[in-house]
C-alpha atoms as a PDB file:
ATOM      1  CA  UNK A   1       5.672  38.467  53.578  1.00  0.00           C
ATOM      2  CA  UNK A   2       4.449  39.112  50.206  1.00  0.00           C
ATOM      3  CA  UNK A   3       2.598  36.465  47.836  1.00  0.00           C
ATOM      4  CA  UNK A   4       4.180  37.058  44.559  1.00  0.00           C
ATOM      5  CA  UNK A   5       2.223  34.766  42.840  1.00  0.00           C
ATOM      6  CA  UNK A   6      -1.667  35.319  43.751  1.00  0.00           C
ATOM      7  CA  UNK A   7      -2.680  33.462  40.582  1.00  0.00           C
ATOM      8  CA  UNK A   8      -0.834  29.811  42.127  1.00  0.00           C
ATOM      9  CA  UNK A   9      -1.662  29.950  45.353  1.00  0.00           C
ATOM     10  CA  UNK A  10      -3.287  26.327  45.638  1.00  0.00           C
ATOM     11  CA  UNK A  11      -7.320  26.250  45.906  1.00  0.00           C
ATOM     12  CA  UNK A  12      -8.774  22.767  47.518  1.00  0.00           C
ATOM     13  CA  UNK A  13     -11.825  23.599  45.506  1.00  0.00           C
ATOM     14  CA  UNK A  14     -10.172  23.133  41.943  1.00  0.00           C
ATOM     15  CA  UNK A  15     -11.028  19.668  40.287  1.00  0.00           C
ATOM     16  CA  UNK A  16      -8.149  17.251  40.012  1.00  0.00           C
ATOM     17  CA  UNK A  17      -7.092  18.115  36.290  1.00  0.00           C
ATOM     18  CA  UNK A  18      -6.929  21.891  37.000  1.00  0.00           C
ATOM     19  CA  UNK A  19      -4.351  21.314  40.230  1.00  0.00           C
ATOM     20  CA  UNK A  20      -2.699  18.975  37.917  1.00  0.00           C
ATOM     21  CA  UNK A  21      -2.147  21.481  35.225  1.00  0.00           C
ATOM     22  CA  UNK A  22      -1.615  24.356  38.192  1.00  0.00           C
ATOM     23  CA  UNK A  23       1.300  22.193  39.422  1.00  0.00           C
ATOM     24  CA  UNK A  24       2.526  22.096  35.396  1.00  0.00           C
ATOM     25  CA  UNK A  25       2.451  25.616  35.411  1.00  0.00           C
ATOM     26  CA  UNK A  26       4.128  26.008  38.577  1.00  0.00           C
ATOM     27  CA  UNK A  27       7.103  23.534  37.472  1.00  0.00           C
ATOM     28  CA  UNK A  28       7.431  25.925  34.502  1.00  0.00           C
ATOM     29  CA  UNK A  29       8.078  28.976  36.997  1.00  0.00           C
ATOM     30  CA  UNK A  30      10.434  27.165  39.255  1.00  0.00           C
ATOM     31  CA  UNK A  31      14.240  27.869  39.032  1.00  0.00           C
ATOM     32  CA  UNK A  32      15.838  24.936  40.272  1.00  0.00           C
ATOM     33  CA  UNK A  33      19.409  26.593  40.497  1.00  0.00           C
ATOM     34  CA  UNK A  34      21.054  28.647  42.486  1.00  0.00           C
ATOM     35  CA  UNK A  35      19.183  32.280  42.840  1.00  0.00           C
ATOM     36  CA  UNK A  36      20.358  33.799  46.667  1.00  0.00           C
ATOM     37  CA  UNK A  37      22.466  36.088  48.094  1.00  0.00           C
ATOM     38  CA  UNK A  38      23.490  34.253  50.976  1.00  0.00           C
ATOM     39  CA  UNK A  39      26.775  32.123  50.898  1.00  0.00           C
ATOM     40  CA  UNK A  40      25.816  28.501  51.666  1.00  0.00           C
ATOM     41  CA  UNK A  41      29.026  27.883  53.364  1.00  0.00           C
ATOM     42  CA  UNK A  42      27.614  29.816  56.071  1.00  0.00           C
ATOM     43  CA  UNK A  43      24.567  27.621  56.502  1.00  0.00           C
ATOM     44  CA  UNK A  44      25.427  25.257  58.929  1.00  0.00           C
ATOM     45  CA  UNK A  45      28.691  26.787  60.304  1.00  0.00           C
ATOM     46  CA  UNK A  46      27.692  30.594  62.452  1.00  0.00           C
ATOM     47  CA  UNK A  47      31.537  30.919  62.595  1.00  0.00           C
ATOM     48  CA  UNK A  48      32.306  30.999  58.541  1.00  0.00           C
ATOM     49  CA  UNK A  49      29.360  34.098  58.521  1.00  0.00           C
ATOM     50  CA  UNK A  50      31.005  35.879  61.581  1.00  0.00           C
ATOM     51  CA  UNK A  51      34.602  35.005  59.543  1.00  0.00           C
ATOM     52  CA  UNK A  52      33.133  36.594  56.568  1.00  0.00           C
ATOM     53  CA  UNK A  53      31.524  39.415  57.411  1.00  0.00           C
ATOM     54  CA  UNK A  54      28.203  38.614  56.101  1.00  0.00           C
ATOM     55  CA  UNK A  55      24.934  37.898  58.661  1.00  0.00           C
ATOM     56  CA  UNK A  56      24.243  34.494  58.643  1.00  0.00           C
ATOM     57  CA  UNK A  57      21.234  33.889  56.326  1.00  0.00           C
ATOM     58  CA  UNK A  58      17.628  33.268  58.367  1.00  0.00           C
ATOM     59  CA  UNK A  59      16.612  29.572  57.426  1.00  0.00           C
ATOM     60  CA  UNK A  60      12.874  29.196  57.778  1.00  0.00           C
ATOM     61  CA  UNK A  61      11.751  25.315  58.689  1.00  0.00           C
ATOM     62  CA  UNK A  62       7.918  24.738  57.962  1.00  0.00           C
ATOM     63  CA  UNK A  63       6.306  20.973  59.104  1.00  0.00           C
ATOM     64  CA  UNK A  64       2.663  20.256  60.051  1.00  0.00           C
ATOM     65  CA  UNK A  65       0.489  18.422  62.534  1.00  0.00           C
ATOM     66  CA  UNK A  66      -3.709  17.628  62.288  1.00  0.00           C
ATOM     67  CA  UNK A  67      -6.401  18.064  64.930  1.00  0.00           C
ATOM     68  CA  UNK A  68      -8.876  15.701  64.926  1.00  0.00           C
ATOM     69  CA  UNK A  69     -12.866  16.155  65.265  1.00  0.00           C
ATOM     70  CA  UNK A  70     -15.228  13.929  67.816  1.00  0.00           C
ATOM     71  CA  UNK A  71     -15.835  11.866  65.341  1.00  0.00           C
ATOM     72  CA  UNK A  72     -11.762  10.771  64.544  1.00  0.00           C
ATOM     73  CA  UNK A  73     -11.364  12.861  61.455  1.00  0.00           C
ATOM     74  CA  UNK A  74      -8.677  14.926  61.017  1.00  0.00           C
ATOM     75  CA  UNK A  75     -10.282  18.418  60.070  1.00  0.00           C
ATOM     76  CA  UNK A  76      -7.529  21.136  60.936  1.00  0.00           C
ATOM     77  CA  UNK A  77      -4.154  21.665  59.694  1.00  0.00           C
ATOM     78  CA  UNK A  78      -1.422  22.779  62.396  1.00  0.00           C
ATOM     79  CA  UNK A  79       1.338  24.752  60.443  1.00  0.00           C
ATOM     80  CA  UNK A  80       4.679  25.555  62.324  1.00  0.00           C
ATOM     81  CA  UNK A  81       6.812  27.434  61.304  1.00  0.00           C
ATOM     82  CA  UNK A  82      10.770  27.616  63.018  1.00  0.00           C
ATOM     83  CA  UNK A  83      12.828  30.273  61.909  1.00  0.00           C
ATOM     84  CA  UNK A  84      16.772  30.248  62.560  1.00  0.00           C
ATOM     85  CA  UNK A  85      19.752  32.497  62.417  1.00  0.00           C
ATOM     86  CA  UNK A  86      23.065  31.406  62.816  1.00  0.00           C
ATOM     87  CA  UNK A  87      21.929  28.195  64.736  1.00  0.00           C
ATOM     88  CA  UNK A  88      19.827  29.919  67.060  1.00  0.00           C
ATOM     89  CA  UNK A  89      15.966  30.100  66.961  1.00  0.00           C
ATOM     90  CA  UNK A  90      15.018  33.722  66.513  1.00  0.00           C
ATOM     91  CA  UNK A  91      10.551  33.112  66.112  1.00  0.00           C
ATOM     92  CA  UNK A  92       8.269  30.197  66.122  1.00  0.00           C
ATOM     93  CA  UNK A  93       5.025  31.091  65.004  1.00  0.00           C
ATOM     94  CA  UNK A  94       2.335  28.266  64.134  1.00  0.00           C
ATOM     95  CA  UNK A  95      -1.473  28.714  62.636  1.00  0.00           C
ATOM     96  CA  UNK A  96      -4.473  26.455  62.436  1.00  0.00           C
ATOM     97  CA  UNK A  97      -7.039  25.938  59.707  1.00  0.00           C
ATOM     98  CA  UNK A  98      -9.727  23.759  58.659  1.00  0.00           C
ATOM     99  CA  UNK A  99      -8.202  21.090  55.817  1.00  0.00           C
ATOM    100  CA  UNK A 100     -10.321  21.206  53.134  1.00  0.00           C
ATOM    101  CA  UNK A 101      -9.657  18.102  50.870  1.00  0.00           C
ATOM    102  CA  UNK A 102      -7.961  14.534  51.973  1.00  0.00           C
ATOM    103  CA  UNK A 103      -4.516  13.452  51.239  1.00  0.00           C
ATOM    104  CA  UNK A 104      -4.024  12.461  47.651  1.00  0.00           C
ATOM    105  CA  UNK A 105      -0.572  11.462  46.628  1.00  0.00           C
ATOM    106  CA  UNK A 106       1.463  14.238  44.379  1.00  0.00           C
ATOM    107  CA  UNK A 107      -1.347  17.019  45.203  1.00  0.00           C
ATOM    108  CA  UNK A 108      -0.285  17.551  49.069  1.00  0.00           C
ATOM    109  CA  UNK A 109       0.225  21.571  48.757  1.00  0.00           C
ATOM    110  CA  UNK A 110      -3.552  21.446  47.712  1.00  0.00           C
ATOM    111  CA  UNK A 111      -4.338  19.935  51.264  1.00  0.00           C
ATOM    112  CA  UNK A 112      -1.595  21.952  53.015  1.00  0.00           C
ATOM    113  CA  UNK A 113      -0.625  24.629  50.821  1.00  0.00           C
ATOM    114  CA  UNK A 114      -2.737  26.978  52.282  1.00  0.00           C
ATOM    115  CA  UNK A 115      -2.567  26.216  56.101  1.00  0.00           C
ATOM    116  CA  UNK A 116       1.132  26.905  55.540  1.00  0.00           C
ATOM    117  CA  UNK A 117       0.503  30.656  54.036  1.00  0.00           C
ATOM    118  CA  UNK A 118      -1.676  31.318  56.876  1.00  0.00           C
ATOM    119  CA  UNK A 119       1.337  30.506  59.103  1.00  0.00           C
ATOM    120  CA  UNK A 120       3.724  32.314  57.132  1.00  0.00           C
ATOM    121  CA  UNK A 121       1.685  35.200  57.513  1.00  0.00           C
ATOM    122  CA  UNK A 122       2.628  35.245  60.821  1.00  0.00           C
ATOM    123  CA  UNK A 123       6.441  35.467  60.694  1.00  0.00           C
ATOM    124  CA  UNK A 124       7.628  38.568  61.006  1.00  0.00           C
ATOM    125  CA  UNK A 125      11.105  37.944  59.962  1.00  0.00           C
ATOM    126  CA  UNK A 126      12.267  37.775  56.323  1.00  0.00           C
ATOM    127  CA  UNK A 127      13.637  34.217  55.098  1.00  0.00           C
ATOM    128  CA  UNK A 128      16.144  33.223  52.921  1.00  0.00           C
ATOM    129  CA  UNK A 129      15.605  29.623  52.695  1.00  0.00           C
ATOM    130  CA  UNK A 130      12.542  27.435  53.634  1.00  0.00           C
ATOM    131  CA  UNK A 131      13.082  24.113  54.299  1.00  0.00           C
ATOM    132  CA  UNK A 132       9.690  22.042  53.549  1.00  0.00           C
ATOM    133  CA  UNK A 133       8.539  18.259  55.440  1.00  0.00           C
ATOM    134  CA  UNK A 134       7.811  17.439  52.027  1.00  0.00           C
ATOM    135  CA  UNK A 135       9.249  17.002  48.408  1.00  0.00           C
ATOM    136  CA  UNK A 136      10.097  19.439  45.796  1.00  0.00           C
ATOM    137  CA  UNK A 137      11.474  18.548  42.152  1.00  0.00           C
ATOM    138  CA  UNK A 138      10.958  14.715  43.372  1.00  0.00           C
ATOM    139  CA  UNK A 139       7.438  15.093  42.344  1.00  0.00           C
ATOM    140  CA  UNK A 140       5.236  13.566  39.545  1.00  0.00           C
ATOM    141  CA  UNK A 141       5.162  16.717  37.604  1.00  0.00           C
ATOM    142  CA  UNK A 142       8.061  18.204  39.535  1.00  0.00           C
ATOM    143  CA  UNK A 143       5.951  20.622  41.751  1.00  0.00           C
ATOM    144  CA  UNK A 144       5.933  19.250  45.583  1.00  0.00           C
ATOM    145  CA  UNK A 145       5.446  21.248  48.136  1.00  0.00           C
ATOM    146  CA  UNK A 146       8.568  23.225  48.544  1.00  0.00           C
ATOM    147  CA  UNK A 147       8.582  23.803  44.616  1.00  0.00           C
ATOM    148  CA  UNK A 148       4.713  25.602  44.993  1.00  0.00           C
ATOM    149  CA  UNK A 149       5.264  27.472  48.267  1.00  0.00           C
ATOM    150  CA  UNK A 150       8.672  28.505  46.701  1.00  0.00           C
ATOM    151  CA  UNK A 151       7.207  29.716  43.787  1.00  0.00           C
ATOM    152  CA  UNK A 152       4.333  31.497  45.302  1.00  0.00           C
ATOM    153  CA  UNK A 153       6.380  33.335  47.664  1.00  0.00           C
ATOM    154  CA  UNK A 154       9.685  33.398  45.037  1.00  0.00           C
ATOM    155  CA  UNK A 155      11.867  32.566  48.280  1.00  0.00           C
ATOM    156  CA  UNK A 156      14.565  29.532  48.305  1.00  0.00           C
ATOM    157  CA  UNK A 157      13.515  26.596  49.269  1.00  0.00           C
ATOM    158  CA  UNK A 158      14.610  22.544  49.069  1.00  0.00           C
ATOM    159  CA  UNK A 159      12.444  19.799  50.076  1.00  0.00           C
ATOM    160  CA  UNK A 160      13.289  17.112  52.218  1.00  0.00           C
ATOM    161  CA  UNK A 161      11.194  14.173  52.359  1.00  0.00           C
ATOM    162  CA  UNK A 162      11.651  11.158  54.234  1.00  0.00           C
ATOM    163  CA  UNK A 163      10.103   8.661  51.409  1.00  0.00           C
ATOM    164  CA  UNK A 164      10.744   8.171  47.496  1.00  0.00           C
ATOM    165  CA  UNK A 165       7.639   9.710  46.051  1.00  0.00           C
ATOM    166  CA  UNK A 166       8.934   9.044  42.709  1.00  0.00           C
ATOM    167  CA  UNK A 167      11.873   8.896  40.714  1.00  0.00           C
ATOM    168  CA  UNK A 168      14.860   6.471  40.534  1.00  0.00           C
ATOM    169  CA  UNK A 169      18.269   6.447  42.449  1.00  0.00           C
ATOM    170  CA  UNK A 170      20.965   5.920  40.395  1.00  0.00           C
ATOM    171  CA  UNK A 171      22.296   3.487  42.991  1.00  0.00           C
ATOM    172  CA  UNK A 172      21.460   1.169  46.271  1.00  0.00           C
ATOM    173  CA  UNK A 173      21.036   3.753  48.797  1.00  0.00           C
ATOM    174  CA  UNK A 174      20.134   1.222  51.652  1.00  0.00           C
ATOM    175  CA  UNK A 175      22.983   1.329  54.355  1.00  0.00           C
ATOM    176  CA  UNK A 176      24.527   3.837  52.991  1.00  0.00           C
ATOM    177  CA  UNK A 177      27.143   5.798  55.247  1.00  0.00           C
ATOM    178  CA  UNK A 178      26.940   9.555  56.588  1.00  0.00           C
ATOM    179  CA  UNK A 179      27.601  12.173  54.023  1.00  0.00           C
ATOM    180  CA  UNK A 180      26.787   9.760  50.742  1.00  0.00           C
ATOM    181  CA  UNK A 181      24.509  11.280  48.392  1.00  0.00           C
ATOM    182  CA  UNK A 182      22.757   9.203  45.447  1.00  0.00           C
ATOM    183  CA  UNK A 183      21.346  10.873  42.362  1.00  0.00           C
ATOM    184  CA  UNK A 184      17.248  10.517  41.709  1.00  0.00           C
ATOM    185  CA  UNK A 185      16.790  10.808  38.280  1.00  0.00           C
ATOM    186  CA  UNK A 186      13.615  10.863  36.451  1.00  0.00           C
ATOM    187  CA  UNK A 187      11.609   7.572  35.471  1.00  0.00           C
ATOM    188  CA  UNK A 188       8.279   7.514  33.434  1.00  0.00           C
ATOM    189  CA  UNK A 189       6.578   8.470  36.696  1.00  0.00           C
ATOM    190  CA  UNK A 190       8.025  11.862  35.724  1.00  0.00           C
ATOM    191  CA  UNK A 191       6.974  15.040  33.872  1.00  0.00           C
ATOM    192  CA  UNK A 192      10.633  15.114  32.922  1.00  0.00           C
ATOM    193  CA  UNK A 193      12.928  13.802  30.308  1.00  0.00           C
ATOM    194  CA  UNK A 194      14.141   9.862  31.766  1.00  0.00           C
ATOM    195  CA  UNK A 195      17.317  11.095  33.378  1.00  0.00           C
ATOM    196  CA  UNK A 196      16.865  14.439  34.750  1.00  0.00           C
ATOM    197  CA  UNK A 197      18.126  14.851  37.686  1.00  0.00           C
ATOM    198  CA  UNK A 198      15.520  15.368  40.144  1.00  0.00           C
ATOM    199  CA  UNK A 199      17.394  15.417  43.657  1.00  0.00           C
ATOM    200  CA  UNK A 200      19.293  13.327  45.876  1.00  0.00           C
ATOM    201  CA  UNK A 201      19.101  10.923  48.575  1.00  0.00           C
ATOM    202  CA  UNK A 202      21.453  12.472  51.373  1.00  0.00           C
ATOM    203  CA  UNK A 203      22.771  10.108  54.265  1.00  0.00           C
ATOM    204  CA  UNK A 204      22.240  12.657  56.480  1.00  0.00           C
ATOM    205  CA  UNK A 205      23.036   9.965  60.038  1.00  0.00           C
ATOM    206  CA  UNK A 206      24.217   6.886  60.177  1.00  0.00           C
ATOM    207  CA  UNK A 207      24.764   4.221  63.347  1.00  0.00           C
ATOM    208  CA  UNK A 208      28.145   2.694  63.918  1.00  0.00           C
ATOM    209  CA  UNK A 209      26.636  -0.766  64.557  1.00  0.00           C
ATOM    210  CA  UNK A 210      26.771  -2.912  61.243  1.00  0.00           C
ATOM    211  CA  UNK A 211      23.364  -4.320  62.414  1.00  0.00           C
ATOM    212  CA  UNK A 212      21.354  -1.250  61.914  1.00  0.00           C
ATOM    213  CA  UNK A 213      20.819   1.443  59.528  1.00  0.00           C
ATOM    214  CA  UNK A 214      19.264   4.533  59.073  1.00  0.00           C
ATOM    215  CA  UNK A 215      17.641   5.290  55.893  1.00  0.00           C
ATOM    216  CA  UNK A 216      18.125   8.778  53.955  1.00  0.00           C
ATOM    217  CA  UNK A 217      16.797  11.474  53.194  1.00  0.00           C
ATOM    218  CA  UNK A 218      15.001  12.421  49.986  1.00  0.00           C
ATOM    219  CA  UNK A 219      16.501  16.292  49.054  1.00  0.00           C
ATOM    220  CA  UNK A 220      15.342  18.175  46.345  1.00  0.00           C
ATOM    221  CA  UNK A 221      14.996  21.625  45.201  1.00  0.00           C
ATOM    222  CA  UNK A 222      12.012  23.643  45.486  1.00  0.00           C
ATOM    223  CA  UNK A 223      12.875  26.874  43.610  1.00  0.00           C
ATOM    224  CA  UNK A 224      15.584  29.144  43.213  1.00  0.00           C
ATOM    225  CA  UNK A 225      18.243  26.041  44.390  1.00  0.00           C
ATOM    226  CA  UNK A 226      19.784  23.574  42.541  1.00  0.00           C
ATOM    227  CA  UNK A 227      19.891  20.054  43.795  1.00  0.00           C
ATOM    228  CA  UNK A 228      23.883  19.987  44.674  1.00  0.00           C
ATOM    229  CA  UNK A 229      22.771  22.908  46.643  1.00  0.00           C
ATOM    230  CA  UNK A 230      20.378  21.196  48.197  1.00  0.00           C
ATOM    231  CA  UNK A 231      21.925  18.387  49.163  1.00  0.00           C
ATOM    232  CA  UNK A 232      24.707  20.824  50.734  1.00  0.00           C
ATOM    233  CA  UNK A 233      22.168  21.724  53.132  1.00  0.00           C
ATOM    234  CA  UNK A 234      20.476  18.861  54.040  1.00  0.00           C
ATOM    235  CA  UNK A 235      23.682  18.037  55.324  1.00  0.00           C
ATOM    236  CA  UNK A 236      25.180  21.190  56.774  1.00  0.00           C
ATOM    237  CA  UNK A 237      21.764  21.667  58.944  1.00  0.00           C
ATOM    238  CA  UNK A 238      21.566  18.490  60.264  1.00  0.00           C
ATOM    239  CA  UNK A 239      23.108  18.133  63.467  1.00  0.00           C
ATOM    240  CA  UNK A 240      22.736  15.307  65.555  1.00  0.00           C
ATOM    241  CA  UNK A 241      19.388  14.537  63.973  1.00  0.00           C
ATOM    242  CA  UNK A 242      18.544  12.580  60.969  1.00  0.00           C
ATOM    243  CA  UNK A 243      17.019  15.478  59.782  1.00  0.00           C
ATOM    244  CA  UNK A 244      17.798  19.385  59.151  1.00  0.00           C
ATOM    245  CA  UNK A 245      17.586  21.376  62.452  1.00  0.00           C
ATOM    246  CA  UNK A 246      14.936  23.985  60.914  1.00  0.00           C
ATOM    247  CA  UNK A 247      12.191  20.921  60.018  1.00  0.00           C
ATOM    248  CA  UNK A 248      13.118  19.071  63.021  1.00  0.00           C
ATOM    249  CA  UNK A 249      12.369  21.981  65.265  1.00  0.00           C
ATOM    250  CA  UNK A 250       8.840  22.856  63.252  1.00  0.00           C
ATOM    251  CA  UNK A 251       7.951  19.280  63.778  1.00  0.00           C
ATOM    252  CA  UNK A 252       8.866  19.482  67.510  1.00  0.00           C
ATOM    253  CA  UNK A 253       7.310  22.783  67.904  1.00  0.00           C
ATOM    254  CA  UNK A 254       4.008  21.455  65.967  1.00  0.00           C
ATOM    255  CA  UNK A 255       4.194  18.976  68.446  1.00  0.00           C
ATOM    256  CA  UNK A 256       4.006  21.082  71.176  1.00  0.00           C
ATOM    257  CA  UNK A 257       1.588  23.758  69.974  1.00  0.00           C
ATOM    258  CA  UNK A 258      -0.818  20.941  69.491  1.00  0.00           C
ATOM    259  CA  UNK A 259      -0.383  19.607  72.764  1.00  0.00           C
ATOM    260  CA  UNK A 260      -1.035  23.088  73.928  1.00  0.00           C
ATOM    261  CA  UNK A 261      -4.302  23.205  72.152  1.00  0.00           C
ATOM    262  CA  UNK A 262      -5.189  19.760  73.301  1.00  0.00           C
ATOM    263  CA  UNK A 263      -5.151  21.023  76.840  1.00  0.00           C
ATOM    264  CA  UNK A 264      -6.389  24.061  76.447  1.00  0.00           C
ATOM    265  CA  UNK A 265      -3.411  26.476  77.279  1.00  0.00           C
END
């Protein structure tokens, strides 16, 4: 899988500024609208693809776990990648390497941006979507995660966070029931005019019992998808999970792999 954008690829050893103005150049070469050839009516629905004609496009989920030293520090990434077809897993392919920097909020792909490309180098199959653990255009300067790997790779992707990094919904969204969607628009947090729309929060689940809720998701593009596009798939890929099937396998499968390691096997 090609790296079509050498020059972005995120380096731990920049100082803070630089990755700042990185992710400001990186906002600048996102697309967030639609820019695929797949049909997303097909995304969560095998049958509409076979119906059509058309092969059901490969959705990519990427998600992460850490491996800790003797001392209690986390000092290795775990990056797993799922990669789907028509509902079906088709490769799982993970990769571990050292984390460089600590976790500083709105400059995550400079932790975990590269642990992920070293995992991506292992897929052999060519995606048409990646779904990120992780935001996109709801970002400080509009570059999370899914908007940098996106743009370095120039492949679809959407993020789907489970928090408000930053941002403001347009409504309430707490109790919210399954299939709602609320509008994040952009606040003075923002590198963004106040109003943009940013991404959504998708009610992805919700219990029957009026005494217990599940909160939503956080959906935004990454590049090359718009945000009611998105959204669309959040919900199409999420089964009978709160979230999407592709990062809920990656996040199982990171699981596993590091239990695997753990033990030796």
């Amino acid at each position: 899988m090609p790296t079509v954008r050498p020059d972005l690829v995120p380096d731990a050893s920049l100082e803070r500024d630089d990755m700042e103005a990185m992710q400001r150049e990186i906002a600048d070469a996102a697309a967030f609208e639609d820019d695929f050839d797949f049909d997303p009516a097909t995304l969560g629905d095998p049958l509409a693809a076979a119906s059509s004609g058309a092969d059901p496009p490969t959705v990519v989920g990427v998600d992460q776990s850490f491996l800790t030293n003797e001392a209690g520090d986390q000092d290795r990434a775990l990056s797993a990648v799922v990669a789907m077809r028509g509902g079906e897993v088709i490769e799982r392919v993970h990769a571990v390497t050292p984390l460089e920097i600590p976790y500083i909020p709105g400059l995550l792909s400079f932790r975990e941006g590269q642990p992920i490309l070293a995992a991506l180098e292992e897929l052999s199959v060519e995606p048409d979507l990646f779904l990120f653990d992780g935001s996109g255009r709801i970002h400080f300067r509009q570059a999370g995660i899914a908007t940098h790997m996106g743009v370095v790779r120039d492949v679809p992707s959407i993020g789907v966070a489970k928090s408000l990094l930053c941002g403001s919904p347009t409504e309430d969204t707490e109790n919210r029931s399954e299939g709602t969607r609320i509008p994040i628009e952009a606040n003075s947090r923002v590198d963004a005019p106040d109003g943009t729309l940013l991404g959504y929060a998708v009610q992805t689940r919700q219990y029957d019992s009026p005494n217990r809720y599940i909160n939503p998701l956080y959906v935004s593009p990454g590049h090359r998808v718009g945000p009611e596009t998105a959204a669309d798939a959040a919900l199409a890929l999420a089964s009978s999970y709160k979230l999407p099937e592709p990062v809920r396998l990656a996040d199982n499968y990171a699981d596993e792999a590091k239990r695997n390691l753990d033990e030796g096997t």
